[in-house]
Protein backbone atom coordinates (compact mmCIF):
# COMPACT_ATOMS: atom_id res chain seq x y z
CA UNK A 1 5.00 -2.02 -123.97
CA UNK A 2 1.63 -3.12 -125.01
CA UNK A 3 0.42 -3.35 -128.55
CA UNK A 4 -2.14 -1.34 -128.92
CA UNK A 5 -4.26 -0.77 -131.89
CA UNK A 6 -4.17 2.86 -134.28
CA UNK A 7 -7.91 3.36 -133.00
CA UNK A 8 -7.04 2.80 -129.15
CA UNK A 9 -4.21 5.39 -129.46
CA UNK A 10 -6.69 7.98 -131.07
CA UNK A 11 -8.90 7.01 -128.62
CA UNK A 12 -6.24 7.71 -125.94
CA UNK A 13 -5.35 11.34 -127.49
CA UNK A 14 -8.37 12.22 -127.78
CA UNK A 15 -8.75 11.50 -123.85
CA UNK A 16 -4.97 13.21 -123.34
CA UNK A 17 -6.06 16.13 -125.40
CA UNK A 18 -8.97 16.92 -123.46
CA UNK A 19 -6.79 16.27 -120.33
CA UNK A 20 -4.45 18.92 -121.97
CA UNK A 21 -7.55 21.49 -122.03
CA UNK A 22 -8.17 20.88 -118.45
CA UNK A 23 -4.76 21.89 -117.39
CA UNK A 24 -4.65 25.11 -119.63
CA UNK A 25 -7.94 26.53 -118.16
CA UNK A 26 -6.51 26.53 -115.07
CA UNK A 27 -2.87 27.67 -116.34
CA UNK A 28 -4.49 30.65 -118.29
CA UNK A 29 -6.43 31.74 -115.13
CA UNK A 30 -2.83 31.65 -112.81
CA UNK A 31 -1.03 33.42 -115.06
CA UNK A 32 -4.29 35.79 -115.83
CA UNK A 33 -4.59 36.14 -112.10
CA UNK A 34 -1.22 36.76 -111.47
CA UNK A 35 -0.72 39.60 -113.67
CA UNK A 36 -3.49 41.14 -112.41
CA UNK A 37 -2.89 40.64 -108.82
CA UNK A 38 -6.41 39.41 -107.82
CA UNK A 39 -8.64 35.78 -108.73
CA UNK A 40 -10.19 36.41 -111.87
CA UNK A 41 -11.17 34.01 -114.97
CA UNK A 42 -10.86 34.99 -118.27
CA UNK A 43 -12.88 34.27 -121.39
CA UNK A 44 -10.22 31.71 -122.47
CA UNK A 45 -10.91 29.47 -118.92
CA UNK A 46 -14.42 29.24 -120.27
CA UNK A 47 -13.27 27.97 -123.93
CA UNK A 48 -10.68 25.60 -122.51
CA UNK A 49 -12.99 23.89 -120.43
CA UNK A 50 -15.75 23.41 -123.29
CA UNK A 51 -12.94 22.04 -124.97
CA UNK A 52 -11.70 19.61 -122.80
CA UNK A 53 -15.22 18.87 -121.64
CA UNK A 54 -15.99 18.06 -125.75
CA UNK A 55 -12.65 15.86 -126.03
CA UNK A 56 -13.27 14.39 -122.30
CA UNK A 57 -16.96 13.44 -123.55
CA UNK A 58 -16.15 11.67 -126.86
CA UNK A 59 -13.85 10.00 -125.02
CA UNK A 60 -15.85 8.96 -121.66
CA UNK A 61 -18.64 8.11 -124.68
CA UNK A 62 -16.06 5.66 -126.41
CA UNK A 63 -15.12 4.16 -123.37
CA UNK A 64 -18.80 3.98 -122.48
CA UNK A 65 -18.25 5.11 -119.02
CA UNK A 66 -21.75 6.58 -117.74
CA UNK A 67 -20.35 8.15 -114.39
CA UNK A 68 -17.78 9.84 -116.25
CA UNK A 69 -20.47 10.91 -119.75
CA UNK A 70 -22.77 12.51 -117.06
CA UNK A 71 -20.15 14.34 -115.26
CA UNK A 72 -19.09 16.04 -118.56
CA UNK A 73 -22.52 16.21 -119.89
CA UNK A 74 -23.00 18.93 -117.02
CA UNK A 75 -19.64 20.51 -117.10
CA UNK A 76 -20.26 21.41 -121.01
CA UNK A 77 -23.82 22.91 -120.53
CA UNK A 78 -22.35 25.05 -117.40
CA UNK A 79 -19.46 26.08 -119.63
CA UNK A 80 -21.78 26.92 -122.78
CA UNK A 81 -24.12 28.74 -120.83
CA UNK A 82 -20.94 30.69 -119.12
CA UNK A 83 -19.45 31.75 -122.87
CA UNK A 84 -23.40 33.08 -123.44
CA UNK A 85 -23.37 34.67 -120.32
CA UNK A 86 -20.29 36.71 -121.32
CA UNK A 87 -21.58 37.28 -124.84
CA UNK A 88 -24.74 38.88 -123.70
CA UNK A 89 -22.98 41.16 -121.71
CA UNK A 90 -20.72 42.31 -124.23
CA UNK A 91 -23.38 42.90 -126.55
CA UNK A 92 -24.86 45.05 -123.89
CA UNK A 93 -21.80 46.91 -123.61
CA UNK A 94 -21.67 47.58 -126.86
CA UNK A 95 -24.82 48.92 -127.50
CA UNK A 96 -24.58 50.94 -124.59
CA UNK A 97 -21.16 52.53 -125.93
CA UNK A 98 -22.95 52.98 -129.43
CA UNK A 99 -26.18 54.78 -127.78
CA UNK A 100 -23.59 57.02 -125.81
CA UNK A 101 -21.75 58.02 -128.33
CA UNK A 102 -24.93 59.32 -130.47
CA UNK A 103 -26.43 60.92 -127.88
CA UNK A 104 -29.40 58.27 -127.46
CA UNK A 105 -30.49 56.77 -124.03
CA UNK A 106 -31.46 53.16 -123.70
């Protein structure tokens, strides 16, 4: 086995981890789709991918691999701007529900 030092194995689960993200974004949307009998992704897709984009990062960033840091450079601003998206809406939602419910039109 090789001898590897305590900061290349946190180096290593940090890389795992973020590998571990990857596959539960795409677990969570089976199973989500699955249950509901049509493609759809959840909320949680988006967070497990900002996650394992964050982990995947540090790590590319530590390894100093440039193809790799640009590739999930993108993938975290698509995935941020994807958890806004669904914020906003929600938001909009909401305060549409509220103004229904006193009588007010937007």
């Amino acid at each position: 086995m090789m001898n590897l030092t305590t900061t290349e194995i946190l180096i290593l689960a940090v890389g795992f981890a973020g590998q571990a993200m990857f596959f539960m974004r795409f677990f969570v949307q089976w199973l989500y789709s699955e249950k509901h009998r049509r493609s759809l992704i959840p909320t949680a897709f988006w967070y497990f991918s900002l996650a394992g984009s964050c982990l995947l990062l540090t790590y590319a960033i530590i390894k100093q691999d440039p193809v790799f840091i640009v590739g999930q450079s993108t993938g975290f601003i698509i995935y941020t701007r994807n958890l806004v998206l669904i914020k906003r809406e929600q938001n909009e939602k909401l305060a549409q529900q509220s103004a229904e419910s006193t009588g007010e039109e937007r």
